[in-house]
PDB file of N, CA and C in Angstrom:
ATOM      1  N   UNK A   1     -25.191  18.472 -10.007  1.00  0.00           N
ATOM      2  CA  UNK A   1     -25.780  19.246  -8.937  1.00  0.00           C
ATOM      3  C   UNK A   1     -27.160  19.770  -9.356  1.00  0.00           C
ATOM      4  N   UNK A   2     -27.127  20.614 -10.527  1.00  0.00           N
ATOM      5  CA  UNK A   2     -28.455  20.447 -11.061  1.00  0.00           C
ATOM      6  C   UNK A   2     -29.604  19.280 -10.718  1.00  0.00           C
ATOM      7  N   UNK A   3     -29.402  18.336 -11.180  1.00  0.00           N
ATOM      8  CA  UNK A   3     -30.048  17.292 -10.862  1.00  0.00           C
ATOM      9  C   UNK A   3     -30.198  16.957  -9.912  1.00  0.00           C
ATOM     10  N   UNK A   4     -29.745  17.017  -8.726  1.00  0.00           N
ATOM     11  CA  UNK A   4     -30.153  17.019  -7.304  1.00  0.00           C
ATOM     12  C   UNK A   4     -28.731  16.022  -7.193  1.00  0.00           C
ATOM     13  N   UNK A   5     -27.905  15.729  -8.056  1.00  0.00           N
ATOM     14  CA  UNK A   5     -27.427  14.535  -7.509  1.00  0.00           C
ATOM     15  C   UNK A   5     -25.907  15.053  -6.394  1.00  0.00           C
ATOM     16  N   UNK A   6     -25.646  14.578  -5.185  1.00  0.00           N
ATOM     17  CA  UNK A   6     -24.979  15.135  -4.469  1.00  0.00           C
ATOM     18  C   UNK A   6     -23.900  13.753  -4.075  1.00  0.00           C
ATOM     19  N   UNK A   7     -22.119  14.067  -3.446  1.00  0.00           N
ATOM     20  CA  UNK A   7     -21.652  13.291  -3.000  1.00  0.00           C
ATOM     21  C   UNK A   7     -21.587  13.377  -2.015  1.00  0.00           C
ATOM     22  N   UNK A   8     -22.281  11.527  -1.203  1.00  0.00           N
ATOM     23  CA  UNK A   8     -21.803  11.274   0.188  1.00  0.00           C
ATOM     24  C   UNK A   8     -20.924  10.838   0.471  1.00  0.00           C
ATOM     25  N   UNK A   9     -19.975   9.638   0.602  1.00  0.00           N
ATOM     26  CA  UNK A   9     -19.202   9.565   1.246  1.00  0.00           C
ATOM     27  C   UNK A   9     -17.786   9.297  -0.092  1.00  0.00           C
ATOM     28  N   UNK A  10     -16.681   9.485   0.164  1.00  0.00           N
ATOM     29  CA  UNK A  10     -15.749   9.052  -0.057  1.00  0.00           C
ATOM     30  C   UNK A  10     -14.690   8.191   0.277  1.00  0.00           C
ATOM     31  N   UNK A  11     -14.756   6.938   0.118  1.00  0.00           N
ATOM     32  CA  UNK A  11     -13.728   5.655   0.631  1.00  0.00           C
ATOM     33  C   UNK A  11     -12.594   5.237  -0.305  1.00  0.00           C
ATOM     34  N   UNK A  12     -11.560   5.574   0.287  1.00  0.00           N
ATOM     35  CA  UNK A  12     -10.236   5.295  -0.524  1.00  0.00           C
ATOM     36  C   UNK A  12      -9.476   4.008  -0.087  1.00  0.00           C
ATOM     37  N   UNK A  13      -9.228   3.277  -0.868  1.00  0.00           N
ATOM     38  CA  UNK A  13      -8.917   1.652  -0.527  1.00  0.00           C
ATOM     39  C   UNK A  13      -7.175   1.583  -1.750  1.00  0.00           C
ATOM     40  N   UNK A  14      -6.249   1.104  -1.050  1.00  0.00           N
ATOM     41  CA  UNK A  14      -5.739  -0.003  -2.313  1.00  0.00           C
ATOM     42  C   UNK A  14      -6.087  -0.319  -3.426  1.00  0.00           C
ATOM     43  N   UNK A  15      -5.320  -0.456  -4.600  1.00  0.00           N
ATOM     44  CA  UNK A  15      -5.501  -0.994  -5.480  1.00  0.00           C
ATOM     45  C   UNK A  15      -4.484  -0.833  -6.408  1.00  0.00           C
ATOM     46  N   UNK A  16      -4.257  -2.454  -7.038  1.00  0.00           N
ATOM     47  CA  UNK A  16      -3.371  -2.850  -7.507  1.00  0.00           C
ATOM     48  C   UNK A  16      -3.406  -2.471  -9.229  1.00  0.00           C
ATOM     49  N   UNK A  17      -4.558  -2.338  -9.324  1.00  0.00           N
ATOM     50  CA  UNK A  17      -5.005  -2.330 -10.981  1.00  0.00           C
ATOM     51  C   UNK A  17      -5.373  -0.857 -11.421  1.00  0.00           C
ATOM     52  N   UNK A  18      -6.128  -0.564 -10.142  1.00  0.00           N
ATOM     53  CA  UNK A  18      -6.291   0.668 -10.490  1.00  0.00           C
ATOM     54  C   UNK A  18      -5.528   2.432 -10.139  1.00  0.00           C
ATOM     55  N   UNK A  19      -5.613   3.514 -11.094  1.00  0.00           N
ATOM     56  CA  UNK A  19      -4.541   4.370 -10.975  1.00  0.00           C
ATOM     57  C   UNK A  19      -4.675   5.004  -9.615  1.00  0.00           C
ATOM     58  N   UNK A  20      -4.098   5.928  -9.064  1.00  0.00           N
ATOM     59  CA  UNK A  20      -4.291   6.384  -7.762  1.00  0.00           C
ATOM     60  C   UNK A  20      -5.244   7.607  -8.553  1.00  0.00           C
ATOM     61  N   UNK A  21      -5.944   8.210  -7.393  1.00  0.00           N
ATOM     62  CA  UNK A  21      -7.148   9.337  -7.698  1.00  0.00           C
ATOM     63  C   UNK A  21      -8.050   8.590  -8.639  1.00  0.00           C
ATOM     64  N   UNK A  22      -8.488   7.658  -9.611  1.00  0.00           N
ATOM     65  CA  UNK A  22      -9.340   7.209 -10.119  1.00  0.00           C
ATOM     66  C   UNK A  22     -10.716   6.597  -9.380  1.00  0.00           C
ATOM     67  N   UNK A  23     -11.846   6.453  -9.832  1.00  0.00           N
ATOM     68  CA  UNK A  23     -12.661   5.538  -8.964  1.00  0.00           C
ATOM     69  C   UNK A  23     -12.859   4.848  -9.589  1.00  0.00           C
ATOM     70  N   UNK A  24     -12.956   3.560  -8.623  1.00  0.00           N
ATOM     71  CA  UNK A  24     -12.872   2.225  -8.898  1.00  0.00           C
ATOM     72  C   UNK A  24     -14.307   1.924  -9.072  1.00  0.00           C
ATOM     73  N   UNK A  25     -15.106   2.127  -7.966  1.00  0.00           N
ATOM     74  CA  UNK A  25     -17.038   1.999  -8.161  1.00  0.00           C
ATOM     75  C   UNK A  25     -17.410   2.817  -7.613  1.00  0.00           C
ATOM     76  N   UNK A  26     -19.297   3.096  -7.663  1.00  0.00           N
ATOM     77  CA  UNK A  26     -20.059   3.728  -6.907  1.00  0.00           C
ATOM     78  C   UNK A  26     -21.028   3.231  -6.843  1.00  0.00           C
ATOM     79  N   UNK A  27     -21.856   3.997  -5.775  1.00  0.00           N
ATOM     80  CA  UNK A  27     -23.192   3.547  -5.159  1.00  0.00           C
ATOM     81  C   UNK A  27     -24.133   4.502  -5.284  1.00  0.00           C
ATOM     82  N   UNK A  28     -25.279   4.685  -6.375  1.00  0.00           N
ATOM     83  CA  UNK A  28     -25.652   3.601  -7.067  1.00  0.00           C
ATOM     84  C   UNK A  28     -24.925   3.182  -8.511  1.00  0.00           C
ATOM     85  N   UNK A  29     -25.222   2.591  -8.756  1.00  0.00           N
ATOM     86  CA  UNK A  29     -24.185   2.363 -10.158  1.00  0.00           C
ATOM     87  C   UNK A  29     -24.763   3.264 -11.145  1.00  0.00           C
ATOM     88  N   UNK A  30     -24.073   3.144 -12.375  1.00  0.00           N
ATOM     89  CA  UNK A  30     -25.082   3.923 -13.300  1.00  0.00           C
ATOM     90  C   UNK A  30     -26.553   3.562 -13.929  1.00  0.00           C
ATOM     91  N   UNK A  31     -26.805   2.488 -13.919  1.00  0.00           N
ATOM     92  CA  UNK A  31     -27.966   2.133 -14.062  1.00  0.00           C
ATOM     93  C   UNK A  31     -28.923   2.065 -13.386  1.00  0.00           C
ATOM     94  N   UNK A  32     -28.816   2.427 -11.870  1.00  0.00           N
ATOM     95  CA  UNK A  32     -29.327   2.252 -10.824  1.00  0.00           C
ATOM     96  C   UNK A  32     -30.195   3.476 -10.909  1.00  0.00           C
ATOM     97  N   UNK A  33     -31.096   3.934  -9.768  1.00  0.00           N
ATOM     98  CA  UNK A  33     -31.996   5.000  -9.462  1.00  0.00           C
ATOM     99  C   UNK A  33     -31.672   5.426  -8.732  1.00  0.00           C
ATOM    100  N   UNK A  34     -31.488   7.199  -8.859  1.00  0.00           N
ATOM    101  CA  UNK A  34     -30.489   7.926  -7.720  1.00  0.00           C
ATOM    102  C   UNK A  34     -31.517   8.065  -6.371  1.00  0.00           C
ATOM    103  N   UNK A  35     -31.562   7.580  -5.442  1.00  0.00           N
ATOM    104  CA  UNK A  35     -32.169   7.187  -4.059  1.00  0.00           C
ATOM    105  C   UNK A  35     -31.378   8.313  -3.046  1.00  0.00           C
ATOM    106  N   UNK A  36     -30.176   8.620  -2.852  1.00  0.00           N
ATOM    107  CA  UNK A  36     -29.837   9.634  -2.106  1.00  0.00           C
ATOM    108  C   UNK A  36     -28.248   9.952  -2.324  1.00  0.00           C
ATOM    109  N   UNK A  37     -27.183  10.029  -1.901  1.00  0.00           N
ATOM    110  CA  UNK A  37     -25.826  10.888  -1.899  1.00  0.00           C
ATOM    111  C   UNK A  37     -25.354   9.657  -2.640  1.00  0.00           C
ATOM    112  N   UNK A  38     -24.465   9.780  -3.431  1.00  0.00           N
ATOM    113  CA  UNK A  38     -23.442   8.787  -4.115  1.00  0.00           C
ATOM    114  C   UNK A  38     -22.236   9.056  -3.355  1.00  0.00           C
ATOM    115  N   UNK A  39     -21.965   7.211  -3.390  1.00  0.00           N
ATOM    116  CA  UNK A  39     -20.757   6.688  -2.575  1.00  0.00           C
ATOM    117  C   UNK A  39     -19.659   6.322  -3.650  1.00  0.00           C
ATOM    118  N   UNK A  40     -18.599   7.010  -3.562  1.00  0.00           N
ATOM    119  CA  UNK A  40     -17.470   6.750  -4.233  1.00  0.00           C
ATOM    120  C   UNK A  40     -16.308   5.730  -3.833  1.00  0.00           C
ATOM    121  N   UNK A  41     -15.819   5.089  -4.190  1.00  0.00           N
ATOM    122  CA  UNK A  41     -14.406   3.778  -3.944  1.00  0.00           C
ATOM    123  C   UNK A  41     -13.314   4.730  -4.931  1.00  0.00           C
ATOM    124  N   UNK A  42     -12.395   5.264  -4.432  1.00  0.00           N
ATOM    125  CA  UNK A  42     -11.214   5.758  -4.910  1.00  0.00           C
ATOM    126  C   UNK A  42     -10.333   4.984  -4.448  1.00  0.00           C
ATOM    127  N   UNK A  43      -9.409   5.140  -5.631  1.00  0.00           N
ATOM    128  CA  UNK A  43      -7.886   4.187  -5.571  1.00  0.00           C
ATOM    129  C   UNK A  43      -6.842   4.854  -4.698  1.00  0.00           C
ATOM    130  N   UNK A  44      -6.105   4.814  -3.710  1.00  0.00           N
ATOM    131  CA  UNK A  44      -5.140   4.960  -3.632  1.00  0.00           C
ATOM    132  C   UNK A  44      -3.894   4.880  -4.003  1.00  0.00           C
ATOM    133  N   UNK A  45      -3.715   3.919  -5.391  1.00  0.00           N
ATOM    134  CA  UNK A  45      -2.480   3.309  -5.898  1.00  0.00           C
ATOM    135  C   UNK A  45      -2.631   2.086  -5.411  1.00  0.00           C
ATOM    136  N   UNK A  46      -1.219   1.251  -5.987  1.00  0.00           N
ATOM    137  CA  UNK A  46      -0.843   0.045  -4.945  1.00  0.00           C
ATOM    138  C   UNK A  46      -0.226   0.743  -3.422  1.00  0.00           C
ATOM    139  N   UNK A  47      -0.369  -0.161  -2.375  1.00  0.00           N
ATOM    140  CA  UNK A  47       0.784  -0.219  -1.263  1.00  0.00           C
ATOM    141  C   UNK A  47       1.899   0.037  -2.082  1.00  0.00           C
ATOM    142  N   UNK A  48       2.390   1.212  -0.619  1.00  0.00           N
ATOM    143  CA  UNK A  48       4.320   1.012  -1.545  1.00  0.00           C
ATOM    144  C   UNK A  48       5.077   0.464  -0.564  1.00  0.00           C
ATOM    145  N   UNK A  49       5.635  -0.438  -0.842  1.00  0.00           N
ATOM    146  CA  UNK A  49       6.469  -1.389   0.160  1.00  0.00           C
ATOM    147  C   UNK A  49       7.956  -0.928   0.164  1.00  0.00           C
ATOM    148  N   UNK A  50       8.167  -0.714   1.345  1.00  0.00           N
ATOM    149  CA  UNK A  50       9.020  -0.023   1.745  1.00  0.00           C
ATOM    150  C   UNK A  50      10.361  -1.073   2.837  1.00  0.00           C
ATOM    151  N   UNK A  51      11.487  -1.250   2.881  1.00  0.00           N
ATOM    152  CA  UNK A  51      12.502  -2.326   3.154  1.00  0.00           C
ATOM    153  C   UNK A  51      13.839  -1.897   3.625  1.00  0.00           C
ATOM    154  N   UNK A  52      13.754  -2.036   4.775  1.00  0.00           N
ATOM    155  CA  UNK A  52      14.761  -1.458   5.487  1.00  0.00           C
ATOM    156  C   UNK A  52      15.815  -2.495   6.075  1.00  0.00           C
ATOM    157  N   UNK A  53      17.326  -2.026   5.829  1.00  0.00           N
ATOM    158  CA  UNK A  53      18.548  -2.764   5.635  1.00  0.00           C
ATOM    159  C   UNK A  53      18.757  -2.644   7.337  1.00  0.00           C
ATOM    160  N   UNK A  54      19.139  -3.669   7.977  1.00  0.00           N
ATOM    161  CA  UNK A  54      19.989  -2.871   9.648  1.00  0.00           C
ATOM    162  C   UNK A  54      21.167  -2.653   9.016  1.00  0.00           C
ATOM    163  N   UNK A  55      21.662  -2.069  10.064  1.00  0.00           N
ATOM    164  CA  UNK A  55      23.400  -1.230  10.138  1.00  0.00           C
ATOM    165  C   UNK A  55      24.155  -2.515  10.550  1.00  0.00           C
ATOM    166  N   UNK A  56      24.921  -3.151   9.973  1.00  0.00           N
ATOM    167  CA  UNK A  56      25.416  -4.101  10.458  1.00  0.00           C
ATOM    168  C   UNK A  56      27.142  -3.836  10.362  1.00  0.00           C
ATOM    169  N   UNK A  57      27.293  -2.295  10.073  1.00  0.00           N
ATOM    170  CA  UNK A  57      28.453  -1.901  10.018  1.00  0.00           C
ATOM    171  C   UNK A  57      29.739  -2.080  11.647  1.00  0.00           C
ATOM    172  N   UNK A  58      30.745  -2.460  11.369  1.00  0.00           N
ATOM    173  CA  UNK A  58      31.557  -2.514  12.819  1.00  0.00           C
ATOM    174  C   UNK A  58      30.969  -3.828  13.792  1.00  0.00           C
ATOM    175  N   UNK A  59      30.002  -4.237  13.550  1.00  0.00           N
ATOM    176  CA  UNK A  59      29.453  -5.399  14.318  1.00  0.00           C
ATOM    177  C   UNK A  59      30.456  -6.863  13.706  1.00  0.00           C
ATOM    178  N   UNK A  60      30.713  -7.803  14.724  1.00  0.00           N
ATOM    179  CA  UNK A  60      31.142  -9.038  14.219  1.00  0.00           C
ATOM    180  C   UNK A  60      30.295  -9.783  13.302  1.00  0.00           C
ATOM    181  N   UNK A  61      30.678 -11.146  12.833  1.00  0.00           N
ATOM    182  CA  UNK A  61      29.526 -12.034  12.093  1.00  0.00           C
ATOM    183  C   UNK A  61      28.992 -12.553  12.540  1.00  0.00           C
ATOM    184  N   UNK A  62      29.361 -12.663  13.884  1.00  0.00           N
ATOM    185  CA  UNK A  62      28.286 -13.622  14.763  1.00  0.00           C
ATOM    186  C   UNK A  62      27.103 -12.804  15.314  1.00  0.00           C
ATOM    187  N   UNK A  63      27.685 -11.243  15.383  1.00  0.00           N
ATOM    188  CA  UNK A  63      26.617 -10.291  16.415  1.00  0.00           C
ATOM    189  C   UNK A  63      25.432 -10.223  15.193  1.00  0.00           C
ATOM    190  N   UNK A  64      26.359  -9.861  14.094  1.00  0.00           N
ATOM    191  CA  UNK A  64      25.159  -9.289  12.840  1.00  0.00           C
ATOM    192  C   UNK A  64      24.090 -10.630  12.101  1.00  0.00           C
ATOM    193  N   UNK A  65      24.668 -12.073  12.779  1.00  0.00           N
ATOM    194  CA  UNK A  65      23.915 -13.126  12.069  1.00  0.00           C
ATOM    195  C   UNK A  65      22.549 -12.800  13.364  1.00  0.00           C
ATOM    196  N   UNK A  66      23.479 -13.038  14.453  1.00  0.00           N
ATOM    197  CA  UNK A  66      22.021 -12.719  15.955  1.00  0.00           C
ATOM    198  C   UNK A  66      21.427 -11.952  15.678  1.00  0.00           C
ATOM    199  N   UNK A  67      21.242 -10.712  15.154  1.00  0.00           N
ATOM    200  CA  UNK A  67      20.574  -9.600  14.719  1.00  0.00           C
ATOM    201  C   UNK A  67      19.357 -10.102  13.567  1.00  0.00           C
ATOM    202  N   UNK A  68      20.192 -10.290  12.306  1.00  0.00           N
ATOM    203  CA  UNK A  68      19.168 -11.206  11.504  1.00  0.00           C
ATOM    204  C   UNK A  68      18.402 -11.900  12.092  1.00  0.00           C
ATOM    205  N   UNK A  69      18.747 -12.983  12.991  1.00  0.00           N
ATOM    206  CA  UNK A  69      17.981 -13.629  13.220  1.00  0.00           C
ATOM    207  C   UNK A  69      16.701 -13.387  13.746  1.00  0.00           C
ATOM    208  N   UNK A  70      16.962 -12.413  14.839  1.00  0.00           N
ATOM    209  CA  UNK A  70      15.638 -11.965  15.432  1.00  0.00           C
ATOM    210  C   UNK A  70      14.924 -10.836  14.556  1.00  0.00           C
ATOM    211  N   UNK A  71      14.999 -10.767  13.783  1.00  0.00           N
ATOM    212  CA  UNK A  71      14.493  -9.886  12.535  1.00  0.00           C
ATOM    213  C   UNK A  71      13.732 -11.025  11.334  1.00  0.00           C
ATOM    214  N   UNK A  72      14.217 -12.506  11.649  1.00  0.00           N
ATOM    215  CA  UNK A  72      13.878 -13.293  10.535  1.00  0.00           C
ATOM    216  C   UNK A  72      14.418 -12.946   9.312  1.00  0.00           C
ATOM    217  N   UNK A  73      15.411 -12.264   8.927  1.00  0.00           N
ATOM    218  CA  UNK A  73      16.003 -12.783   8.087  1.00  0.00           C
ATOM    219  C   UNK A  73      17.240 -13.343   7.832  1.00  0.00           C
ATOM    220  N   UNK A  74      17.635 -13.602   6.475  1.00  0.00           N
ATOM    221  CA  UNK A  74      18.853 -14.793   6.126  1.00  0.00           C
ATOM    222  C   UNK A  74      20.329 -13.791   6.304  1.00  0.00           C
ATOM    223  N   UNK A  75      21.226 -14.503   6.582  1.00  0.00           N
ATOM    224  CA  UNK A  75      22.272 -13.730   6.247  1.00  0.00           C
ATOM    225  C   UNK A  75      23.057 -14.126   5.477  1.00  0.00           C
ATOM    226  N   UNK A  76      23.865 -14.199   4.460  1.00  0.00           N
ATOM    227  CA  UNK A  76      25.059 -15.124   3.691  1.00  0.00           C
ATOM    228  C   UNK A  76      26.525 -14.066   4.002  1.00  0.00           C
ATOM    229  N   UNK A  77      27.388 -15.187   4.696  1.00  0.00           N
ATOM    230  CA  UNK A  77      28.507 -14.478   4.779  1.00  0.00           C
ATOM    231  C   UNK A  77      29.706 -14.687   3.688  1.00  0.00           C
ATOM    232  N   UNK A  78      30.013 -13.921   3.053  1.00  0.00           N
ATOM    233  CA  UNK A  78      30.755 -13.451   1.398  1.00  0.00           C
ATOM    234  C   UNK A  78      32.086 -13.403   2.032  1.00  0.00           C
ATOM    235  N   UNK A  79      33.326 -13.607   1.441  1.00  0.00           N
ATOM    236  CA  UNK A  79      34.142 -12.968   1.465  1.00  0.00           C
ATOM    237  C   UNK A  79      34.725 -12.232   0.331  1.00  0.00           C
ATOM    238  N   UNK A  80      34.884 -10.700   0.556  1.00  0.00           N
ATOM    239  CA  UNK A  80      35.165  -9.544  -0.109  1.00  0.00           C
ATOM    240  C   UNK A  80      36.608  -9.814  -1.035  1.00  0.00           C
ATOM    241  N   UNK A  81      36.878  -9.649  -2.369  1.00  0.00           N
ATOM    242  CA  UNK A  81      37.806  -9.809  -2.541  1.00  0.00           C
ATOM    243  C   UNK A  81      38.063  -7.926  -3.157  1.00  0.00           C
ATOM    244  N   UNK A  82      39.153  -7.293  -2.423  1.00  0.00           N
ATOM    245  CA  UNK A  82      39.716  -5.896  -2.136  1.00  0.00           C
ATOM    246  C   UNK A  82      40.754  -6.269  -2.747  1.00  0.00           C
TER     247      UNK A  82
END
C-alpha cells in the first residue's frame, strides 16, 4: 500500500493442483511494471463431486430398473443371501 500498489479484482476459479485460498496468478506478474490495480486468480479447491443414490426401497425390479434407466444408470440385480 505504501507503494501505491492496490487490489483490483479478485477471480476465483477451480483448481485441481492448486490449494483452496492460494493464488494461482496475477496481473501484472512480478516482473512486470505496476500500471494500475492487481488482478488476482484464487483457487477454490477442486470441484467436490457430489452422488446421489435414488430410494429404490419397496419398489419392484422392474419399477427400480425403469427408474435407472431414465437416470442413465446401470442396475445389477444380486440376490441377497440372509
Amino acid at each position: 500500500m505504501q507503494k501505491g500498489l492496490s487490489l483490483g479484482k479478485v477471480i476465483s476459479v477451480h483448481s485441481d493442483s492448486v490449494e483452496k485460498g492460494k493464488i494461482i496468478a496475477q496481473k501484472p506478474e512480478p516482473h512486470e511494471r505496476l500500471t494500475g490495480k492487481i488482478i488476482v486468480l484464487v483457487s477454490q479447491g477442486p470441484h467436490e463431486l457430489l452422488y446421489y443414490c435414488p430410494d429404490f426401497t419397496n419398489k419392484s425390479i422392474e419399477n427400480a430398473r425403469e427408474t435407472a434407466d431414465k437416470m442413465g444408470l446401470g442396475l445389477i440385480a444380486k440376490a441377497l443371501a440372509i
